[in-house]
Protein backbone atom coordinates (compact mmCIF):
# COMPACT_ATOMS: atom_id res chain seq x y z
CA UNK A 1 0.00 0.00 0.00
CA UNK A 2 3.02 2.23 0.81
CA UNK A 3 4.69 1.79 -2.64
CA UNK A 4 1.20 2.58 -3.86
CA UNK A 5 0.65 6.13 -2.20
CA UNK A 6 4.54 7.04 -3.32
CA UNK A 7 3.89 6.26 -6.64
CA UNK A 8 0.67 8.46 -7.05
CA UNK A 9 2.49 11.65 -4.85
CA UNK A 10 5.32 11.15 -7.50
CA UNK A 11 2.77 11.49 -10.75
CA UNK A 12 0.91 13.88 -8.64
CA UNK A 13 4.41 16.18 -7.84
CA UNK A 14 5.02 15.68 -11.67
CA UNK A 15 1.71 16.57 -12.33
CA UNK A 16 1.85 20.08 -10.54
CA UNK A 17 5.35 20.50 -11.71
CA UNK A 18 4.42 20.46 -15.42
CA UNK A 19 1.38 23.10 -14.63
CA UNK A 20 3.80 25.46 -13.08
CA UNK A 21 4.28 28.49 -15.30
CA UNK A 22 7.06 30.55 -13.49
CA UNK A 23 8.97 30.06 -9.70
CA UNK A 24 9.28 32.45 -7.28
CA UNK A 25 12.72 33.95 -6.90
CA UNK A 26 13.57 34.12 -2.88
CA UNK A 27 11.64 30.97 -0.96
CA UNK A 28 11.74 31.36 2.75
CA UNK A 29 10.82 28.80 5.03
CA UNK A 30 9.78 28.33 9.08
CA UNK A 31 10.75 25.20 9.54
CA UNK A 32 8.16 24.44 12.20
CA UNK A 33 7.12 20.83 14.19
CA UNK A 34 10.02 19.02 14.26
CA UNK A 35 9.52 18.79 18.08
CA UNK A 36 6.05 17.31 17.40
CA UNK A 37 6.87 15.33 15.09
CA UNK A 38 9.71 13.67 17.16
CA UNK A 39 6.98 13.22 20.28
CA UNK A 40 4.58 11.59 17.48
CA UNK A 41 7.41 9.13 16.29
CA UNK A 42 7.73 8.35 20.58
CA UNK A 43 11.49 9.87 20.18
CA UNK A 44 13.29 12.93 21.70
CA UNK A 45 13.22 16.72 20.08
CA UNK A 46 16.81 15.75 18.90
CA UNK A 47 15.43 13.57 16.55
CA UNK A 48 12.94 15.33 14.90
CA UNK A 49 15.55 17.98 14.37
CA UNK A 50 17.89 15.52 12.59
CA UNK A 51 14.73 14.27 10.19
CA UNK A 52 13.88 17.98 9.88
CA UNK A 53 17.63 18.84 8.25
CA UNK A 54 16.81 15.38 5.99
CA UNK A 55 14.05 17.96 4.46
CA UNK A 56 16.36 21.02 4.32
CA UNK A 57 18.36 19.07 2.14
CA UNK A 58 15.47 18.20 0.11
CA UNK A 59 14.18 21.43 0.05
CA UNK A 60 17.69 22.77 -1.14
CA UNK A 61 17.84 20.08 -3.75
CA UNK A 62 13.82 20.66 -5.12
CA UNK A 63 14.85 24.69 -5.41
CA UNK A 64 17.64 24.06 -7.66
CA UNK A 65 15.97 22.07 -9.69
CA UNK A 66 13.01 24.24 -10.25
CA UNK A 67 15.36 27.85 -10.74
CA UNK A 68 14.40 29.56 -7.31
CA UNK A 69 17.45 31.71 -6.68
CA UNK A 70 17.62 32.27 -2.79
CA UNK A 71 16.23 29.99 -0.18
CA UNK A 72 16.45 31.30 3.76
CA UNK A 73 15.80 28.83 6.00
CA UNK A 74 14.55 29.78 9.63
CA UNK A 75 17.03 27.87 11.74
CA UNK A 76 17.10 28.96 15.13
CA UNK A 77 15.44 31.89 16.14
CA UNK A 78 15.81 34.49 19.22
CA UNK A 79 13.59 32.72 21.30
CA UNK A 80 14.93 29.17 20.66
CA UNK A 81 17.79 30.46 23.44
CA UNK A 82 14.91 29.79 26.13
CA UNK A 83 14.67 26.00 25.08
CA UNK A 84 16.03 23.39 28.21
CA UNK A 85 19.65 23.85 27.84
CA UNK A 86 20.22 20.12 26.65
CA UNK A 87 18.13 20.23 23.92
CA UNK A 88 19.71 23.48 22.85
CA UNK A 89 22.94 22.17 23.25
CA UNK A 90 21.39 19.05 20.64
CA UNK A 91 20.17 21.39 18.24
CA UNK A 92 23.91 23.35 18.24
CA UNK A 93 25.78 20.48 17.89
CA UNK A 94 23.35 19.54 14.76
CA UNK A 95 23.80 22.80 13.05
CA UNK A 96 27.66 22.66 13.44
CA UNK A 97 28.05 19.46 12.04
CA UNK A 98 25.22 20.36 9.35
CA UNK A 99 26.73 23.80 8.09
CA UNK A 100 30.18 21.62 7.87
CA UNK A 101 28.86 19.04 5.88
CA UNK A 102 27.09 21.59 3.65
CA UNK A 103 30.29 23.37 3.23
CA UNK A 104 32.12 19.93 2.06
CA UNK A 105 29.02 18.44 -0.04
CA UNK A 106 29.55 17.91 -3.85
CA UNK A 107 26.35 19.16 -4.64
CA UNK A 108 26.36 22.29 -3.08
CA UNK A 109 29.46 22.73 -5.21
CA UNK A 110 28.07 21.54 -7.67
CA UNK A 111 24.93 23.52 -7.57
CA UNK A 112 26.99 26.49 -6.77
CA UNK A 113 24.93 27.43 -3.88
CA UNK A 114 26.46 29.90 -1.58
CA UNK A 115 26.02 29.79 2.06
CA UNK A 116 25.43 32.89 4.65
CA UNK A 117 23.74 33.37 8.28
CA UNK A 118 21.73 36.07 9.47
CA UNK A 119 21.12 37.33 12.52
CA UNK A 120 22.95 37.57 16.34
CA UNK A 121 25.34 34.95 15.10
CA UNK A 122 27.96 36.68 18.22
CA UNK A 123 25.30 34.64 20.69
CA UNK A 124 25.99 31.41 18.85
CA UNK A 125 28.68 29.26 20.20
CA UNK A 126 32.12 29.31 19.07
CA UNK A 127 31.70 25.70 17.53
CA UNK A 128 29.14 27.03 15.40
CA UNK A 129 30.43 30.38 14.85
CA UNK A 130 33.45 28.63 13.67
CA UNK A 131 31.58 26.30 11.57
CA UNK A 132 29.63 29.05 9.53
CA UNK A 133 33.22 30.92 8.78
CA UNK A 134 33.91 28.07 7.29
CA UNK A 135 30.61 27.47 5.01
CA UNK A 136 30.69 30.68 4.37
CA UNK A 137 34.65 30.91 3.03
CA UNK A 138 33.80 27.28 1.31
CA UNK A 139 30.98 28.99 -0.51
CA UNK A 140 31.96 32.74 -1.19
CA UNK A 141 32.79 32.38 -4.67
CA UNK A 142 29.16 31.21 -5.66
CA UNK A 143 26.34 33.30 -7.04
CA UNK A 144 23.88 30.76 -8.72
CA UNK A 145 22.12 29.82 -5.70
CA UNK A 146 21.99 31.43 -2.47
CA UNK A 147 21.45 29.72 1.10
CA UNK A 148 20.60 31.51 3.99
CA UNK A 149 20.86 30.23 7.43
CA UNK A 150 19.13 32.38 9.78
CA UNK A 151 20.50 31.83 13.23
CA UNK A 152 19.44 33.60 16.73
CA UNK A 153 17.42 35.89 14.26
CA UNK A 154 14.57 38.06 15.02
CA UNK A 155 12.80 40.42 13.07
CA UNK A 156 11.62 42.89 15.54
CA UNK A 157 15.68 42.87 16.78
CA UNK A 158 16.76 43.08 13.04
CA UNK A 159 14.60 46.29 12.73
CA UNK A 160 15.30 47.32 16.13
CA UNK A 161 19.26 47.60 15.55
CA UNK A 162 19.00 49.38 12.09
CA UNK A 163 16.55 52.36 13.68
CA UNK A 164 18.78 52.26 16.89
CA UNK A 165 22.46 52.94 14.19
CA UNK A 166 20.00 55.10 12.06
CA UNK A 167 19.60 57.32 15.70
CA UNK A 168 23.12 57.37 16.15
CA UNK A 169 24.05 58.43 13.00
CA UNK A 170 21.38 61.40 13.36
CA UNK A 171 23.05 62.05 16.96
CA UNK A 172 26.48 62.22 15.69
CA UNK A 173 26.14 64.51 12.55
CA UNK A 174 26.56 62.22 10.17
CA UNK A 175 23.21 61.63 8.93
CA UNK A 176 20.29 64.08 7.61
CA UNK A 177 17.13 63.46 9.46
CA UNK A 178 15.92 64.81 5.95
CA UNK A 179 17.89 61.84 3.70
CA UNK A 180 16.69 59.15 5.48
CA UNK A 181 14.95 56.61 3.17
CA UNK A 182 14.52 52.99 2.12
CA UNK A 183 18.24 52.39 1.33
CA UNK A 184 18.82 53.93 4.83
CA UNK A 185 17.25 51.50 6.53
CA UNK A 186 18.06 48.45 4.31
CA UNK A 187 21.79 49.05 4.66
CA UNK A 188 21.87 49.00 8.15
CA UNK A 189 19.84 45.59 8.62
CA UNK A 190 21.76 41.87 8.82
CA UNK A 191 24.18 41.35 5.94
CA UNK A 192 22.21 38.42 4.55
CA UNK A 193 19.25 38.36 1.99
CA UNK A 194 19.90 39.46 -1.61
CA UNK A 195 16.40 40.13 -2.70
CA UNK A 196 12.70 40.58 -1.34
CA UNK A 197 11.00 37.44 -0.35
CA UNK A 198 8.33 36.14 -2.94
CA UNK A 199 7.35 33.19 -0.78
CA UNK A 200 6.96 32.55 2.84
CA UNK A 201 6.28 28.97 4.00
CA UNK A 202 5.26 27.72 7.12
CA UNK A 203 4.81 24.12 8.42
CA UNK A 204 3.40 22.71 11.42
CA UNK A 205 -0.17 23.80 11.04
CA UNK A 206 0.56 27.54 12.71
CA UNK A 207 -0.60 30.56 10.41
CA UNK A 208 1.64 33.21 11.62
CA UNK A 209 5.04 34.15 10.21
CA UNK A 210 6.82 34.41 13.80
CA UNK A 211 8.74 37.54 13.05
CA UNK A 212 10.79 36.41 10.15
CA UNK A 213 12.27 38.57 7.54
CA UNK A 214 9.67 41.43 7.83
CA UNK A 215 11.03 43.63 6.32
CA UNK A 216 12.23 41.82 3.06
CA UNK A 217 8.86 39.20 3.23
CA UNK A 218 5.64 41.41 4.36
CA UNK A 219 7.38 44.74 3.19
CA UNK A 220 7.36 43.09 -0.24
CA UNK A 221 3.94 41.59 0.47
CA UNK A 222 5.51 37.87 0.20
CA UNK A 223 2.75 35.43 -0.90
CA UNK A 224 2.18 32.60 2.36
CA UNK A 225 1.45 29.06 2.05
CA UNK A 226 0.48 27.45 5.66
CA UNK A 227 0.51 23.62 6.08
CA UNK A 228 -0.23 21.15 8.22
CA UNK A 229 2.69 18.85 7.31
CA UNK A 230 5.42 18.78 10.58
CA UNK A 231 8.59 19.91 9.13
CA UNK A 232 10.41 16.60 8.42
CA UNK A 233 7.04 15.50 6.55
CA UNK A 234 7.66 18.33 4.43
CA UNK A 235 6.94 16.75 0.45
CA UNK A 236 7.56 18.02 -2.77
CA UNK A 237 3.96 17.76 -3.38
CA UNK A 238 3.57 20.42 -0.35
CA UNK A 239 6.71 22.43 -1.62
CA UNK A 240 4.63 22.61 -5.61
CA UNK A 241 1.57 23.03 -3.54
CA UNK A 242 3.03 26.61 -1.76
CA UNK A 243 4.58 27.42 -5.44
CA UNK A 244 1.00 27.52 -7.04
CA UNK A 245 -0.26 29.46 -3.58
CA UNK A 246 2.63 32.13 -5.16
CA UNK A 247 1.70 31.81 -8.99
CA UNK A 248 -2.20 32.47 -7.88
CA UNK A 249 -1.04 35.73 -5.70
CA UNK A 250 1.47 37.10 -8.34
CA UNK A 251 -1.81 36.50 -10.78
CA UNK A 252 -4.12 38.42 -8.56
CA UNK A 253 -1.37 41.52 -8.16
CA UNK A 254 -0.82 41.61 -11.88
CA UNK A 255 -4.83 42.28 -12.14
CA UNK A 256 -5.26 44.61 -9.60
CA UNK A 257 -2.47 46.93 -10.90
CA UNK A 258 -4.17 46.41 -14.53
CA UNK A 259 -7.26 47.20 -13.22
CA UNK A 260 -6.07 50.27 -11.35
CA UNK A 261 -4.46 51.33 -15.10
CA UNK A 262 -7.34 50.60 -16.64
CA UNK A 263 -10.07 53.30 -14.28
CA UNK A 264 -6.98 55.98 -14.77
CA UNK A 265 -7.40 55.69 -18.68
CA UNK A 266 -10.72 56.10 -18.07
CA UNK A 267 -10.91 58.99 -15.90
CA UNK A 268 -8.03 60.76 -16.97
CA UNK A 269 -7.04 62.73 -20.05
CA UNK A 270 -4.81 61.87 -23.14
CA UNK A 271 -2.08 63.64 -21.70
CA UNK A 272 -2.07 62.68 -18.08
CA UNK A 273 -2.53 58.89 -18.76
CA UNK A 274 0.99 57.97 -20.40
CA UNK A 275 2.02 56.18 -17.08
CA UNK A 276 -1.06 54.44 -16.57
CA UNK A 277 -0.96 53.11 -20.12
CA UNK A 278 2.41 52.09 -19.81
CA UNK A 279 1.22 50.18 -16.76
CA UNK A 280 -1.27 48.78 -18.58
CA UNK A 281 0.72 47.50 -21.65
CA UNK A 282 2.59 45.19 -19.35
CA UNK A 283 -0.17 43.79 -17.37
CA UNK A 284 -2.73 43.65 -20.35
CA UNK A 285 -2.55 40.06 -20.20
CA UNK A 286 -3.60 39.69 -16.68
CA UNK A 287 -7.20 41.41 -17.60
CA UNK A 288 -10.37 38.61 -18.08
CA UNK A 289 -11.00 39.72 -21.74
CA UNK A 290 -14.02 41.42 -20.81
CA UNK A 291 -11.52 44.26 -19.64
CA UNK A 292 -9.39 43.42 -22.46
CA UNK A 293 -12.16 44.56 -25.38
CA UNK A 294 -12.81 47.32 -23.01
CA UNK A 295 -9.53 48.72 -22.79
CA UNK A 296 -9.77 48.43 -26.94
CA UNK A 297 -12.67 50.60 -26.59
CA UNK A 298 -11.25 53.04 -24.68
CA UNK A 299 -7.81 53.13 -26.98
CA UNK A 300 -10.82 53.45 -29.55
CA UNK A 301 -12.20 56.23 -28.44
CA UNK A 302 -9.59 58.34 -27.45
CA UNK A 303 -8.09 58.04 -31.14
CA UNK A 304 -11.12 59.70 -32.51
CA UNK A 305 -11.30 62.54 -30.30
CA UNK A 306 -7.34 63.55 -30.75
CA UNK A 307 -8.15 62.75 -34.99
């Protein structure tokens, strides 16, 4: 019966992989229930975190097949430094020996995938420090595919510590209060990210994105996929699954901005609508063709009255 259900999540994976019509570019992932998971299986939480890195691997492998550029994987947050000290001292030695074995893997060579934490990594103990230098010097030369690791990350802290330098550079003279902007603000948070999340996913059966990447996933207005999957249970069929989640919300943004073109061609004059038809040229396609033939009436009409 087993061999039965993988074969029909296989056709069913290639089935949703073959519908797919683009990928997102930046995936980021909570990797959430690996603790429950372990107390389903009868075992200890050290456990469900090793099965749980069985899936990062996965996960890392399914995004390079499929073209996503950046993956950032919530490893250890903030608040995982209030966990019983043994299993924190588990979960450490797993993501030393895991960031080494990354770092030494043929296919993350061979993938080209380059490897960087975020967050309070000077909390982190020196084992692990030491064992991100060395992913990250293994990696450094690599630009195809990038890995983030966040690590004793928190996104209220990551926004916290850019407004607090932002202050200080205000205080000190060497900032206008009157320059301060988006680059501002995004040069002063963790060296880490490359570009704006597309895609948040969350496992575990929680719909909440815990304070991760706020500024680069909700600023952008990242789509979210939520499933009930535990983390090491975590299937390609779930990873398509969130990938369709993003195709339908990039579908729904490219219509509402076409839309929004669309009621300023009608409102507005010849001359004031050149940006709103530009809009519209690019996101014609994303109109039901009811709105299509009535943007052609529109172009229409406002040819005859300039003739």
């Amino acid at each position: 019966m087993e061999r039965v259900r993988s074969w029909a999540r296989r056709l069913y994976a290639g089935l949703l992989e073959s519908e797919l019509s683009g990928v997102p570019s930046h995936v980021a992932v909570i990797q959430d229930g690996n603790r429950r998971y372990a107390s389903k299986q009868g075992g200890d939480p050290s456990d469900g975190h090793r099965a749980g890195a069985e899936t990062t691997e996965n996960v890392l492998e399914w995004c390079d097949e499929l073209g996503v550029e950046e993956l950032t994987l919530y490893a250890f947050s903030t608040e995982n430094f209030d966990r019983p000290a043994g299993e924190r001292e588990a979960l450490f030695d797993l993501l030393e020996s895991k960031l080494t074995e990354f770092a030494d893997a043929d296919r993350v060579h061979d993938s080209e995938v380059r490897i960087r934490a975020i967050g309070e990594t000077h909390r982190l103990p020196p084992r692990v420090r030491e064992a991100i230098d060395y992913a990250e010097r293994r990696t450094s030369g690599y630009d195809r595919l990038h890995l983030n690791v966040a690590l004793a990350y928190g996104g209220r802290a990551e926004l916290l510590s850019a407004v607090r330098d932002v202050g200080r550079a205000v205080e000190s003279g060497d900032l206008d209060p009157t320059e301060i902007d988006v680059e501002t603000v995004e040069n002063r948070l963790y060296e880490g990210p490359v570009r704006d999340v597309d895609l948040i996913i969350r496992t575990g059966g929680d719909e909440r994105t815990s304070n991760f990447l706020p500024w680069h996933a909700n600023g952008n207005e990242a789509a979210a996929y939520f499933c009930t999957p535990y983390w090491p249970e975590f299937r390609k069929v779930d990873f398509l699954r969130s990938i369709r989640t993003y195709e339908s919300r990039e579908e729904s943004w490219r219509r509402t901005r076409a839309r929004r073109a669309l009621a300023l061609v009608r409102v507005l004059g010849e001359t004031e609508v050149t940006e709103a038809r530009s809009v519209l040229s690019r996101f014609n396609d994303a109109l039901p063709r009811g709105e299509r033939e009535a943007l052609a009436e529109s172009d229409a009409e406002i040819e005859s009255t300039a003739d």
